[in-house]
Protein backbone atom coordinates (compact mmCIF):
# COMPACT_ATOMS: atom_id res chain seq x y z
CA UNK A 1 82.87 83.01 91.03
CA UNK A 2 85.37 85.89 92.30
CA UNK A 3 86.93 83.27 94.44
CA UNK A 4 87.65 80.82 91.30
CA UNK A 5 89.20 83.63 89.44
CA UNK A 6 91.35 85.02 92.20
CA UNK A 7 92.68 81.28 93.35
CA UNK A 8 93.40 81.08 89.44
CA UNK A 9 94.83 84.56 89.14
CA UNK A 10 97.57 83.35 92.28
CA UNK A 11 98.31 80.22 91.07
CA UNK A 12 98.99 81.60 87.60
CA UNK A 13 100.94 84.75 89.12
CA UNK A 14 103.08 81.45 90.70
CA UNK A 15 103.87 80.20 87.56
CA UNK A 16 104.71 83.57 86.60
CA UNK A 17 107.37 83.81 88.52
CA UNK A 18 109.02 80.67 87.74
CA UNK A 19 109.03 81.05 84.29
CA UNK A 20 110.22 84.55 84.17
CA UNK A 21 113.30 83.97 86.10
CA UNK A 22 113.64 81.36 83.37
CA UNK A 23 113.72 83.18 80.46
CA UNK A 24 115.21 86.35 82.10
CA UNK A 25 118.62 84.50 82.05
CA UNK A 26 121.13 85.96 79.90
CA UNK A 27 118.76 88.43 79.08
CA UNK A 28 118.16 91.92 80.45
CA UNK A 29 115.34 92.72 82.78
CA UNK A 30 114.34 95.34 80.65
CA UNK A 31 114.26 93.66 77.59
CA UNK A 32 112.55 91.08 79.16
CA UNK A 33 109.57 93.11 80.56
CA UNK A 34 108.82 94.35 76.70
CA UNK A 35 109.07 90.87 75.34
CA UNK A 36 106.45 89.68 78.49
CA UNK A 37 104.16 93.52 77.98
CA UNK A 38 103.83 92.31 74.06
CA UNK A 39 102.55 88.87 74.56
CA UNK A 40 100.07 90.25 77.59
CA UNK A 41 98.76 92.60 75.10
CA UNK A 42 98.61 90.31 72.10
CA UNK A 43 96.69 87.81 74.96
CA UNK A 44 94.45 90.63 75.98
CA UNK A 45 93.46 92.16 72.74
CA UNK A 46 92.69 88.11 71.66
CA UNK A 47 90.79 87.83 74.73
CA UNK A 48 88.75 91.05 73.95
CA UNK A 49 87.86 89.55 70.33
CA UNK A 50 87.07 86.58 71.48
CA UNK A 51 84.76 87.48 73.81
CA UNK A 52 83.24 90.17 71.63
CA UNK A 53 83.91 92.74 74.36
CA UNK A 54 85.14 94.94 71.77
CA UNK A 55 81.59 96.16 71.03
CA UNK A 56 81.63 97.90 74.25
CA UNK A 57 84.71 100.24 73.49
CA UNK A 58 82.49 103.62 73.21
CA UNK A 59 81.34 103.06 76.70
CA UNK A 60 84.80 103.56 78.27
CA UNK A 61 84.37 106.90 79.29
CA UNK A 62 87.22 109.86 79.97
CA UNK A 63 87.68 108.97 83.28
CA UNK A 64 87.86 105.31 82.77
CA UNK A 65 90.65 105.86 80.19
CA UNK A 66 92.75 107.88 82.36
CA UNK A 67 92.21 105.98 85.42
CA UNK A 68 93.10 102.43 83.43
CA UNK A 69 96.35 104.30 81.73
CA UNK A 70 97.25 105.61 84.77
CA UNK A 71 97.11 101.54 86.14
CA UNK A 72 98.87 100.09 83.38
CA UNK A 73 101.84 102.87 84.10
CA UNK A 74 101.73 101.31 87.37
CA UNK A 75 101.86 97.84 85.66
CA UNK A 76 103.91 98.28 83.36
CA UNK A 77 106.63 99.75 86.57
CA UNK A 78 105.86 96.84 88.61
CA UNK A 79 107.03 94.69 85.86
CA UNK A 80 110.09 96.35 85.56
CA UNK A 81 111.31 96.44 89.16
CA UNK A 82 109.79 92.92 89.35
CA UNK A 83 111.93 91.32 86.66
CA UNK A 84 115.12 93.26 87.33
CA UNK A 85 114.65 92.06 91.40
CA UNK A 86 114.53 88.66 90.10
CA UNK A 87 117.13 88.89 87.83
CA UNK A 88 119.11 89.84 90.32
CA UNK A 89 117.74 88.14 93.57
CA UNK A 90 116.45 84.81 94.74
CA UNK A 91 113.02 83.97 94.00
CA UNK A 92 112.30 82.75 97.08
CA UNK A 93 113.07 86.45 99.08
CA UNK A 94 111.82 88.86 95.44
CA UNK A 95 108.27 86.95 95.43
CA UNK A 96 107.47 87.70 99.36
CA UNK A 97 108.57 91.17 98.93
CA UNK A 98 106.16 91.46 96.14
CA UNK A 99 103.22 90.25 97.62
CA UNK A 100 103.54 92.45 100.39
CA UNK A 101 101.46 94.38 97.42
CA UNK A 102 98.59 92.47 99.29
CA UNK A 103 98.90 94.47 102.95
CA UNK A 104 99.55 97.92 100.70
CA UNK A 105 96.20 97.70 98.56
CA UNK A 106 94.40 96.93 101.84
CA UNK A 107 95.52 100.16 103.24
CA UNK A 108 95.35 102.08 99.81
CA UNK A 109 91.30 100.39 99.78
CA UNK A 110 91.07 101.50 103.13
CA UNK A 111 91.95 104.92 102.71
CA UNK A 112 90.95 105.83 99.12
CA UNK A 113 87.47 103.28 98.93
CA UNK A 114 87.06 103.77 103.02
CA UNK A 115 86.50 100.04 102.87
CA UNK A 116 85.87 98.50 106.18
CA UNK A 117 88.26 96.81 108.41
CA UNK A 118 88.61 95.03 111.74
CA UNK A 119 90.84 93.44 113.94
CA UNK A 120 90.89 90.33 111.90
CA UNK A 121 91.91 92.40 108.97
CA UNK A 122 94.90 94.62 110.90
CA UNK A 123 95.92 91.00 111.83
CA UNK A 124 96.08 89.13 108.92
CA UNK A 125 98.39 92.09 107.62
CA UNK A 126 100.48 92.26 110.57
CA UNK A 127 101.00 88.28 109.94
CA UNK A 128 101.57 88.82 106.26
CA UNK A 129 104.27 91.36 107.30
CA UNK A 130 106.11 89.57 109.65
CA UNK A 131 105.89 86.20 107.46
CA UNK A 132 107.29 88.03 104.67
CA UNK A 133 109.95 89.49 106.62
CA UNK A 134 110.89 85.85 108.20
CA UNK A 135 111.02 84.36 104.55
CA UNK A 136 113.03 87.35 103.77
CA UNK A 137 115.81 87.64 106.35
């Protein structure tokens, strides 16, 4: 089932960019991110009650709180360097840039989780470097 959701979570993070360099015309990047952080949360929070995961709020524990704030700082500064590099850029080059997210949370897992990795990994990140640099330049 993780495979469904993360095919779902890029095809959505596609539209995602389309859309936002959209509606982040004549409007700035800034702005934008708190209109887009408002709607995610008002999605989330509907999601939660939906779902009736809200029953499960006094099992978050201390270190799950500061751990998930700490994230959604890092979230919420994606966002803005995100919109304001597509504000300002071609969607075509900000996207690859962006995803090169994918080669720095394998080395981040590697590091942090010690999460395995072979040659087949180091080369599937060397080839997602270089193709992001020949979309880019």
């Amino acid at each position: 089932m993780w495979l469904l959701y993360a095919i779902l979570s890029a095809a959505f993070a596609a539209i995602v960019a389309i859309l936002a360099r959209i509606g982040l015309e004549g409007v700035n990047s800034h702005l934008a991110t708190a209109i887009r952080t408002v709607v995610v949360l008002a999605f989330a929070w509907g999601m939660v009650f939906i779902t009736g995961a809200w029953r499960y709020i006094g099992d978050v524990t201390n270190k799950n709180w500061l751990f998930l704030a700490l994230s959604g700082i890092a979230t919420g500064a994606s966002w803005l360097f995100y919109f304001a590099a597509l504000q300002r850029g071609d969607v075509s080059r900000v996207v690859p840039i962006d995803k090169l997210s994918v080669v720095l949370t394998m080395i981040l897992a590697i590091i942090i989780f010690r999460e395995s990795f072979d040659f087949k990994t180091i080369a599937g990140m060397v080839l997602i470097t270089g193709g992001t640099l020949l979309m880019v330049l």
